[in-house]
N, C-alpha and C. Protein backbone atom coordinates (compact mmCIF):
# COMPACT_ATOMS: atom_id res chain seq x y z
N UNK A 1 -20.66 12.69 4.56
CA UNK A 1 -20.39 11.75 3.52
C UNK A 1 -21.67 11.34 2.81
N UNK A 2 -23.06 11.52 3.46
CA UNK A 2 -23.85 10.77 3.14
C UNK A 2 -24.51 11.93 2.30
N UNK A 3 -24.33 13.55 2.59
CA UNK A 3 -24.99 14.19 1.83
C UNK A 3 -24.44 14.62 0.58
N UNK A 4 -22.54 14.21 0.62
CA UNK A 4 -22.52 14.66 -0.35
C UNK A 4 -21.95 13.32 -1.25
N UNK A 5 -22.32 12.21 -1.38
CA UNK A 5 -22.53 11.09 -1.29
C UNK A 5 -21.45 10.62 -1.99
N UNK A 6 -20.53 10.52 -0.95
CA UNK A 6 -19.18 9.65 -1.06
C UNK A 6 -18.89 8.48 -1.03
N UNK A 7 -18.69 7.88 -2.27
CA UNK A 7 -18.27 5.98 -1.92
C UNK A 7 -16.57 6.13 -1.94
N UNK A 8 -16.52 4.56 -1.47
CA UNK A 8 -14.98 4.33 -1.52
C UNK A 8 -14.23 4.56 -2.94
N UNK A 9 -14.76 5.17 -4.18
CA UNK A 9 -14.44 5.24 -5.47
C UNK A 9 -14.21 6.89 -5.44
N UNK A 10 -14.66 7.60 -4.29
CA UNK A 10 -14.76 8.91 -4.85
C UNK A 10 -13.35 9.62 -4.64
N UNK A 11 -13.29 10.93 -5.56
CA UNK A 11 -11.95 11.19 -5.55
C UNK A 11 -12.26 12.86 -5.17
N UNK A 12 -11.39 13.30 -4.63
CA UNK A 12 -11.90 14.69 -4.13
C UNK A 12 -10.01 15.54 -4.33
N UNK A 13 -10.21 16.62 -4.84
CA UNK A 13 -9.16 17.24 -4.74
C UNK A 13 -9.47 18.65 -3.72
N UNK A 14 -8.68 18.60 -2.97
CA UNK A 14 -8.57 19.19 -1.92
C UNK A 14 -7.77 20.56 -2.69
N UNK A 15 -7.72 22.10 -2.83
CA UNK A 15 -7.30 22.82 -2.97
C UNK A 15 -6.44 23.63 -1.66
N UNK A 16 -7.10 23.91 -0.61
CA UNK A 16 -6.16 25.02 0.44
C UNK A 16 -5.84 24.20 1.22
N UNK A 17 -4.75 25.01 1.88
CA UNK A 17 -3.82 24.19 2.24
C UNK A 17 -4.40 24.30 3.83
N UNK A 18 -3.99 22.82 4.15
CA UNK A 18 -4.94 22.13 5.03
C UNK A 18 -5.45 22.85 6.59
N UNK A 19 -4.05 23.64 6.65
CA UNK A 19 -4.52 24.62 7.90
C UNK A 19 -5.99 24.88 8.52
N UNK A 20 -6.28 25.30 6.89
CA UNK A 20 -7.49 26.18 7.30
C UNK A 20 -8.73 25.12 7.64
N UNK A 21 -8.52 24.09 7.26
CA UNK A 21 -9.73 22.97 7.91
C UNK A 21 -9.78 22.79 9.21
N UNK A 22 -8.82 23.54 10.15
CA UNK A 22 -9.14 23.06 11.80
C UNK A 22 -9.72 21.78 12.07
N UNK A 23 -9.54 20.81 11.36
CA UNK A 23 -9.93 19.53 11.87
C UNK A 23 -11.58 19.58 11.87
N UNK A 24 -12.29 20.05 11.12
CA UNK A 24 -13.36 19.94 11.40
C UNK A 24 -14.38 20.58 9.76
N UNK A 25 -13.76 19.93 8.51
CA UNK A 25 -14.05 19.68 7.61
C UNK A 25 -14.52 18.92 6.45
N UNK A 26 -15.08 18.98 4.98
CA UNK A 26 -14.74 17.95 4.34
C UNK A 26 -13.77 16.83 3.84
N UNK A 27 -12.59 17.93 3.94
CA UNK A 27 -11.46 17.03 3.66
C UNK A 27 -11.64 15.82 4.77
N UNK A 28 -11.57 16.24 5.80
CA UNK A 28 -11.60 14.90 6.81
C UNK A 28 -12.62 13.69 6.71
N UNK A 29 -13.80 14.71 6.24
CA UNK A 29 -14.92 13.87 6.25
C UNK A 29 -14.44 12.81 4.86
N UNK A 30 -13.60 13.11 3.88
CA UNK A 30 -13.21 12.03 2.59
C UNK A 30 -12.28 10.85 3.35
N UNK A 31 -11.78 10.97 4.21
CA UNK A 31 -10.33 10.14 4.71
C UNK A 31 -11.18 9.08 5.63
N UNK A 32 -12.32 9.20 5.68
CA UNK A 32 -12.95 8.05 6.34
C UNK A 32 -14.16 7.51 5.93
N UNK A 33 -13.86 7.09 4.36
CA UNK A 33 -14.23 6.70 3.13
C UNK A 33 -13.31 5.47 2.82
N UNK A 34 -13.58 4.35 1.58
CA UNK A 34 -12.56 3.36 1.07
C UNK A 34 -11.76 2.76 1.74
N UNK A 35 -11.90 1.35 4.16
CA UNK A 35 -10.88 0.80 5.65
C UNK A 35 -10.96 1.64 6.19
N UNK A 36 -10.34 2.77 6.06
CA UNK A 36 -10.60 4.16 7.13
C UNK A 36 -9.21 4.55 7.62
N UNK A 37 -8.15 3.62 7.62
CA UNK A 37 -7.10 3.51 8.03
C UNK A 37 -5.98 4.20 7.31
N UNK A 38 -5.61 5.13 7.41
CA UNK A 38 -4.13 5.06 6.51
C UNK A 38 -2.85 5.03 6.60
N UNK A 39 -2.67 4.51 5.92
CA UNK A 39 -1.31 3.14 5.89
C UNK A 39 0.37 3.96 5.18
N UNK A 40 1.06 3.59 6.03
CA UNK A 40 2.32 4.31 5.49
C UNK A 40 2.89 3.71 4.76
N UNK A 41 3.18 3.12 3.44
CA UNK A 41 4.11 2.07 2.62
C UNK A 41 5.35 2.17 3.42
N UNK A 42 6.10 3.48 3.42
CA UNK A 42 7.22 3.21 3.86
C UNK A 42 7.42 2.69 5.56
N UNK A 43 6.66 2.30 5.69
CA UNK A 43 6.45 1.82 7.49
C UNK A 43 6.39 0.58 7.07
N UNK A 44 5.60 -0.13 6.21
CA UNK A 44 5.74 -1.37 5.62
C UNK A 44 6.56 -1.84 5.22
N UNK A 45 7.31 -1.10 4.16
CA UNK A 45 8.22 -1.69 3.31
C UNK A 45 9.39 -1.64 4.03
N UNK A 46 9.85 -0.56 5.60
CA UNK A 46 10.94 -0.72 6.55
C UNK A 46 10.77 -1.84 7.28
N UNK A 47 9.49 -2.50 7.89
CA UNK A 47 9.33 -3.59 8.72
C UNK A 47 10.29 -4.68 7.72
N UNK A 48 9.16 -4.95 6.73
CA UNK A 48 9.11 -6.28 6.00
C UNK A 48 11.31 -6.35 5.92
N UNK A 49 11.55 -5.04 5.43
CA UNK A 49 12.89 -5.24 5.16
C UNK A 49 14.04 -5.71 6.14
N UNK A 50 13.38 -5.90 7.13
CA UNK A 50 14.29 -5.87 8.06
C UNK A 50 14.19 -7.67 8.66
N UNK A 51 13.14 -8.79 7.62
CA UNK A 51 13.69 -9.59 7.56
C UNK A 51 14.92 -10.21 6.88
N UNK A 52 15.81 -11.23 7.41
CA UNK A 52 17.03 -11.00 7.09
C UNK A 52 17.05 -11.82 5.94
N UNK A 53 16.00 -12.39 5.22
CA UNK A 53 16.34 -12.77 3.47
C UNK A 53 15.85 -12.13 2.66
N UNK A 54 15.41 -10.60 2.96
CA UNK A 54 14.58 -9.59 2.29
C UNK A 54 15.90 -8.70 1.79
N UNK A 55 16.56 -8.47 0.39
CA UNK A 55 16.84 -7.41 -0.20
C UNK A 55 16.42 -6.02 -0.13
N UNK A 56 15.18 -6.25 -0.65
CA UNK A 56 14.34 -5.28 -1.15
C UNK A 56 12.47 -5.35 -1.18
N UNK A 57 12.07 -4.23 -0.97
CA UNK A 57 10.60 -4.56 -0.81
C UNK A 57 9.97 -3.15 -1.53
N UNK A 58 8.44 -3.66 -1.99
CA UNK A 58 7.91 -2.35 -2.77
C UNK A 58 6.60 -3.00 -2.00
N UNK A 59 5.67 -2.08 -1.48
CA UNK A 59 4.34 -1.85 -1.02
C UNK A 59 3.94 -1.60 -2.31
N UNK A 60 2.47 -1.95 -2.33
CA UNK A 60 1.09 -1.02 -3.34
C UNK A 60 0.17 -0.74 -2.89
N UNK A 61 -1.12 -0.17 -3.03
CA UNK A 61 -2.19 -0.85 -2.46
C UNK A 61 -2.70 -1.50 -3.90
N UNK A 62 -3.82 -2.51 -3.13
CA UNK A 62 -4.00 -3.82 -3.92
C UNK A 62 -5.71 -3.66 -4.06
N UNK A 63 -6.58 -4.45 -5.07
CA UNK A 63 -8.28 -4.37 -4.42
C UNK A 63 -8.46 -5.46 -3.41
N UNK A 64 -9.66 -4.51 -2.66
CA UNK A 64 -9.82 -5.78 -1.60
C UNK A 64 -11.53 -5.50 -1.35
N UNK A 65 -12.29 -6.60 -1.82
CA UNK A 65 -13.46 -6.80 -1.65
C UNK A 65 -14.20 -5.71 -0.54
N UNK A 66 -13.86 -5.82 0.60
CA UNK A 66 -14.47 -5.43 2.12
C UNK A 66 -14.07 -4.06 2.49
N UNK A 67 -12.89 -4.13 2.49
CA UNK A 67 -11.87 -2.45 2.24
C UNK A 67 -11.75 -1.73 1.62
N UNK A 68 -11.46 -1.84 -0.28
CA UNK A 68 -11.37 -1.49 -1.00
C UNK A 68 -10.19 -1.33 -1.34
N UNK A 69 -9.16 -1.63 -0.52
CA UNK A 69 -7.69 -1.34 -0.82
C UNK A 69 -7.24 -2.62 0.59
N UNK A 70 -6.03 -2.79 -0.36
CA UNK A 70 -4.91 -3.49 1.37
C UNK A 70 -3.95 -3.51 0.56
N UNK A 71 -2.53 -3.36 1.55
CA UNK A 71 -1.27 -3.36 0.95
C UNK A 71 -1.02 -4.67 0.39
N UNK A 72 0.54 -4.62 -0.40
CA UNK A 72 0.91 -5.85 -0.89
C UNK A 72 1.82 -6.11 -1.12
N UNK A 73 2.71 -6.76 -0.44
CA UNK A 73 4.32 -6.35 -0.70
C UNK A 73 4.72 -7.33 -1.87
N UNK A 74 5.46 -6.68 -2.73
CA UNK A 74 6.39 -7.32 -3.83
C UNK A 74 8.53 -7.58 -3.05
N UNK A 75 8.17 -8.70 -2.97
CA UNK A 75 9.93 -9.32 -2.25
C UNK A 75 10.70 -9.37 -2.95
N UNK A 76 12.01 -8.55 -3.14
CA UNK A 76 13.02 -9.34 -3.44
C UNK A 76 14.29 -9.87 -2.35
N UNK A 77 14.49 -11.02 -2.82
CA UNK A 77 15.34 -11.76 -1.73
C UNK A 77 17.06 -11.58 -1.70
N UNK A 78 17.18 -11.85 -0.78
CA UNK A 78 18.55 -11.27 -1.03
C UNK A 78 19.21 -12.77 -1.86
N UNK A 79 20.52 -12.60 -2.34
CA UNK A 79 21.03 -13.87 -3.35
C UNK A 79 21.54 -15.09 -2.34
N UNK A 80 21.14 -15.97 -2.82
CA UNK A 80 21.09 -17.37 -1.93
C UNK A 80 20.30 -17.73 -0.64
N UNK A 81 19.86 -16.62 -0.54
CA UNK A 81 18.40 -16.76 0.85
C UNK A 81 17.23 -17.59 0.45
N UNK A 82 16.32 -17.87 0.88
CA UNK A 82 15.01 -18.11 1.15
C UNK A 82 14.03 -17.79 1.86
N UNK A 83 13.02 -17.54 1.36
CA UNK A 83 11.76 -17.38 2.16
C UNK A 83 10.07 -17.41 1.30
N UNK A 84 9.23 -17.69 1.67
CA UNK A 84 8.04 -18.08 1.09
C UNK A 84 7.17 -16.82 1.74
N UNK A 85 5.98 -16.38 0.84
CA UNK A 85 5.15 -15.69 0.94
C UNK A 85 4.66 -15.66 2.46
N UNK A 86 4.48 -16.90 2.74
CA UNK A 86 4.09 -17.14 4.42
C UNK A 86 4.89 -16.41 5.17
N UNK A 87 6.51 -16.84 4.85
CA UNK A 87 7.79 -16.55 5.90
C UNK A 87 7.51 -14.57 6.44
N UNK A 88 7.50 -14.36 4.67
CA UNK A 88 7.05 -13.09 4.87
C UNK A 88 6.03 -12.25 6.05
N UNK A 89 4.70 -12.86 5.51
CA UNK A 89 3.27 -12.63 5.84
C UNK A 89 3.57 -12.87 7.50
N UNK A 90 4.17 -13.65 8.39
CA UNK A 90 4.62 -14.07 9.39
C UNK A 90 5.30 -12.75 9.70
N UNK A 91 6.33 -13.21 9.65
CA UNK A 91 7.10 -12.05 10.35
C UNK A 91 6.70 -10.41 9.65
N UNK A 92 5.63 -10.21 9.21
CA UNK A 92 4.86 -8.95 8.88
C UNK A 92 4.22 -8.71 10.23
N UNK A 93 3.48 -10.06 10.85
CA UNK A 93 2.67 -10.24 11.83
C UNK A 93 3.33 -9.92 13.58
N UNK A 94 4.62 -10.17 13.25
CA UNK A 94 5.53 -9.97 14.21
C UNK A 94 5.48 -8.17 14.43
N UNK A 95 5.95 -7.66 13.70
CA UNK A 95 6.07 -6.43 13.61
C UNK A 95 5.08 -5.38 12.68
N UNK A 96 4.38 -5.82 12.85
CA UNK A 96 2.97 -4.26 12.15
C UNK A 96 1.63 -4.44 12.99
N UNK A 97 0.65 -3.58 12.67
CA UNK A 97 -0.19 -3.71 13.38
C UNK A 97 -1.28 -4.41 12.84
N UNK A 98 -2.06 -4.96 12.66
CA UNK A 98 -3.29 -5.68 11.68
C UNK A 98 -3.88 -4.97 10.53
N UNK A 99 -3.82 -4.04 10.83
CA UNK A 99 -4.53 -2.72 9.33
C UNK A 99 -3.48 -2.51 8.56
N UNK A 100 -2.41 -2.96 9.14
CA UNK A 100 -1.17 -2.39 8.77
C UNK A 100 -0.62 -3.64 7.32
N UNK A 101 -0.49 -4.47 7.67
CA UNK A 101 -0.73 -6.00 7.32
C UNK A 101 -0.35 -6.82 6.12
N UNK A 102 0.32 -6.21 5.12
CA UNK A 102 -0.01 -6.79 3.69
C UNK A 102 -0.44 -8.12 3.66
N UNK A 103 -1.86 -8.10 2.34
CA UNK A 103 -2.71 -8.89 2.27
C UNK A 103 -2.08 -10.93 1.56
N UNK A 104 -1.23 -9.88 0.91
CA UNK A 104 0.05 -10.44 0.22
C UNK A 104 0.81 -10.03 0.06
N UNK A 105 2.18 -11.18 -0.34
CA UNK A 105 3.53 -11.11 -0.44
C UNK A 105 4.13 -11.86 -1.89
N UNK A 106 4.35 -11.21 -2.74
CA UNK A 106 5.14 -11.93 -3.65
C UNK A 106 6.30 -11.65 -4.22
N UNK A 107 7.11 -12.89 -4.02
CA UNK A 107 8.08 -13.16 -3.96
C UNK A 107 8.64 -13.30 -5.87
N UNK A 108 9.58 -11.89 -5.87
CA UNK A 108 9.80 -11.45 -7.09
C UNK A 108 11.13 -11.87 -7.53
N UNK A 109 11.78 -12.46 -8.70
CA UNK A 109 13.52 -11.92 -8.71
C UNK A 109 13.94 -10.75 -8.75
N UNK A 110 13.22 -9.97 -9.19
CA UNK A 110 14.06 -8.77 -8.94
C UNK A 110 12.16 -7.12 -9.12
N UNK A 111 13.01 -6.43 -8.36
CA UNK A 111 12.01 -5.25 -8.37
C UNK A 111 12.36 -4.47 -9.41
N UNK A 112 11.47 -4.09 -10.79
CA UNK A 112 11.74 -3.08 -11.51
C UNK A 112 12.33 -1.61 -11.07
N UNK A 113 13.61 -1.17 -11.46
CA UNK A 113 14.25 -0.16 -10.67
C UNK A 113 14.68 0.71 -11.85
N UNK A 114 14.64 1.92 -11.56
CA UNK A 114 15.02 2.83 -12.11
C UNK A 114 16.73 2.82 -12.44
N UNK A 115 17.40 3.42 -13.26
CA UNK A 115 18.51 3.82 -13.41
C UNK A 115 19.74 4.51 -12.21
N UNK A 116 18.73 5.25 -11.38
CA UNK A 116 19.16 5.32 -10.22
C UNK A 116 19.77 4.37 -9.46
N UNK A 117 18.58 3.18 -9.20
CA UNK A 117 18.36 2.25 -7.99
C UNK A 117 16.80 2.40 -7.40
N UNK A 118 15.90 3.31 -8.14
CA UNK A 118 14.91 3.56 -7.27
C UNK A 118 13.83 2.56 -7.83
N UNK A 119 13.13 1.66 -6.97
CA UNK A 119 12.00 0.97 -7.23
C UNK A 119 10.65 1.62 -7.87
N UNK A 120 10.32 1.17 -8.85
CA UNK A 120 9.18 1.86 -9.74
C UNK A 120 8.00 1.19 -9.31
N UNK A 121 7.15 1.55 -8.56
CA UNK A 121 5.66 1.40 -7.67
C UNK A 121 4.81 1.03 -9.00
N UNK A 122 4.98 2.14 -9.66
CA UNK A 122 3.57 2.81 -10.43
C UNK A 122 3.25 1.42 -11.05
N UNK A 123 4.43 0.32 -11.62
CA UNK A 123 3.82 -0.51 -12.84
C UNK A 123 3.64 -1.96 -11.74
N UNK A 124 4.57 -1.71 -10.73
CA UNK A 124 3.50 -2.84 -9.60
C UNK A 124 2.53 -2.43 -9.30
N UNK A 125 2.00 -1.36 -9.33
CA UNK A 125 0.47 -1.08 -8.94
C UNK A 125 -0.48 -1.12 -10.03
N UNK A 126 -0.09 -0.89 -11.41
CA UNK A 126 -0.93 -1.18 -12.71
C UNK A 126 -1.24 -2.21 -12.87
N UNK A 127 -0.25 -3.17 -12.37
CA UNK A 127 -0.69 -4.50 -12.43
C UNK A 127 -1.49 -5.06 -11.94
N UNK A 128 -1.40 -4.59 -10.64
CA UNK A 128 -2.92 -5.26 -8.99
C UNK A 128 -3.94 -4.91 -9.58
N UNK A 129 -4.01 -3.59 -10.18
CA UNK A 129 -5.44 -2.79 -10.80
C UNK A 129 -6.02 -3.14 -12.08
N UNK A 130 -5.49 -3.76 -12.89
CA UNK A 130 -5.23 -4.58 -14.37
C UNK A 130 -6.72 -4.63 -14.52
N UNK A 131 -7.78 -3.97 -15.26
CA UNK A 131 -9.25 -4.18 -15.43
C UNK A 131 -10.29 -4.31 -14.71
N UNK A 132 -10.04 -3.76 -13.33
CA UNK A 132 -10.59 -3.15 -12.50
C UNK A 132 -11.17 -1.84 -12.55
N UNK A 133 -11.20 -1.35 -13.30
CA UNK A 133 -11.48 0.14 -13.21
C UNK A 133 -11.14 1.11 -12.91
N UNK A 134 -9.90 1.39 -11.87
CA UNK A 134 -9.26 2.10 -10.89
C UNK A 134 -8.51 2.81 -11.97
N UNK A 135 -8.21 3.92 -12.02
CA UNK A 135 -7.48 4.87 -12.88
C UNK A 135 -5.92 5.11 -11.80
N UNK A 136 -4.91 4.92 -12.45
CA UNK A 136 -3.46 4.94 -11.78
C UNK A 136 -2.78 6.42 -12.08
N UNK A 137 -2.35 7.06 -11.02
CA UNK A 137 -2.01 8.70 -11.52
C UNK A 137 -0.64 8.81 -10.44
């Protein structure tokens, strides 16, 4: 990392398919760059959901001073429930691991959704990144 001087900003496209790195490559050497940890949204966004005034949930990653990234869940509640960012952040704590964690929780009326039903990430994540510099793809 240091020779080919990787910060948490750097972006590397990996071409062959990963086989051939036997665990003992650059690619690996990029993945422990920007916490070190990597984080499954959908491991997140199954916990968080499975509180019982949670509808719906969308992960992002978010900026974070020290890390460079931490998740962030966007809530929607189910109709006539309650719960506060805390309630959330709490019972996140119950069930994930600390890296795992979202940094925050906000509590949305509703999650931008596709025509489908499918939750659209990309423009909750344009938003966290909003003049930061971070390019969204």
């Amino acid at each position: 990392m240091i020779e080919t001087r990787l910060t948490p900003e750097s972006v590397y496209l990996w071409t062959l398919p990963m086989f051939h790195c036997n665990g003992w490559c650059f690619t690996w050497a990029v993945t422990a760059v920007g916490g070190r940890e990597n984080i499954s949204t959908i491991e997140v966004e199954t916990a968080i959901g499975r509180h019982p005034a949670v509808a719906a949930v969308a992960v992002v990653a978010t900026p974070d001073e020290k890390w460079g990234e931490r998740p962030k869940a966007f809530v929607e509640l189910k109709a006539g429930e309650d719960a506060s960012e805390g309630d959330i952040l709490a019972f996140a704590k119950e069930h994930l691991p600390g890296y795992m964690r979202p940094a925050a929780a906000e509590i949305v009326p509703e999650l931008p959704k596709t025509s489908t039903g499918k939750i659209q990430k990309a423009g909750l994540r344009a938003k966290e990144w909003e003049g930061r510099g971070r390019r969204i793809g």
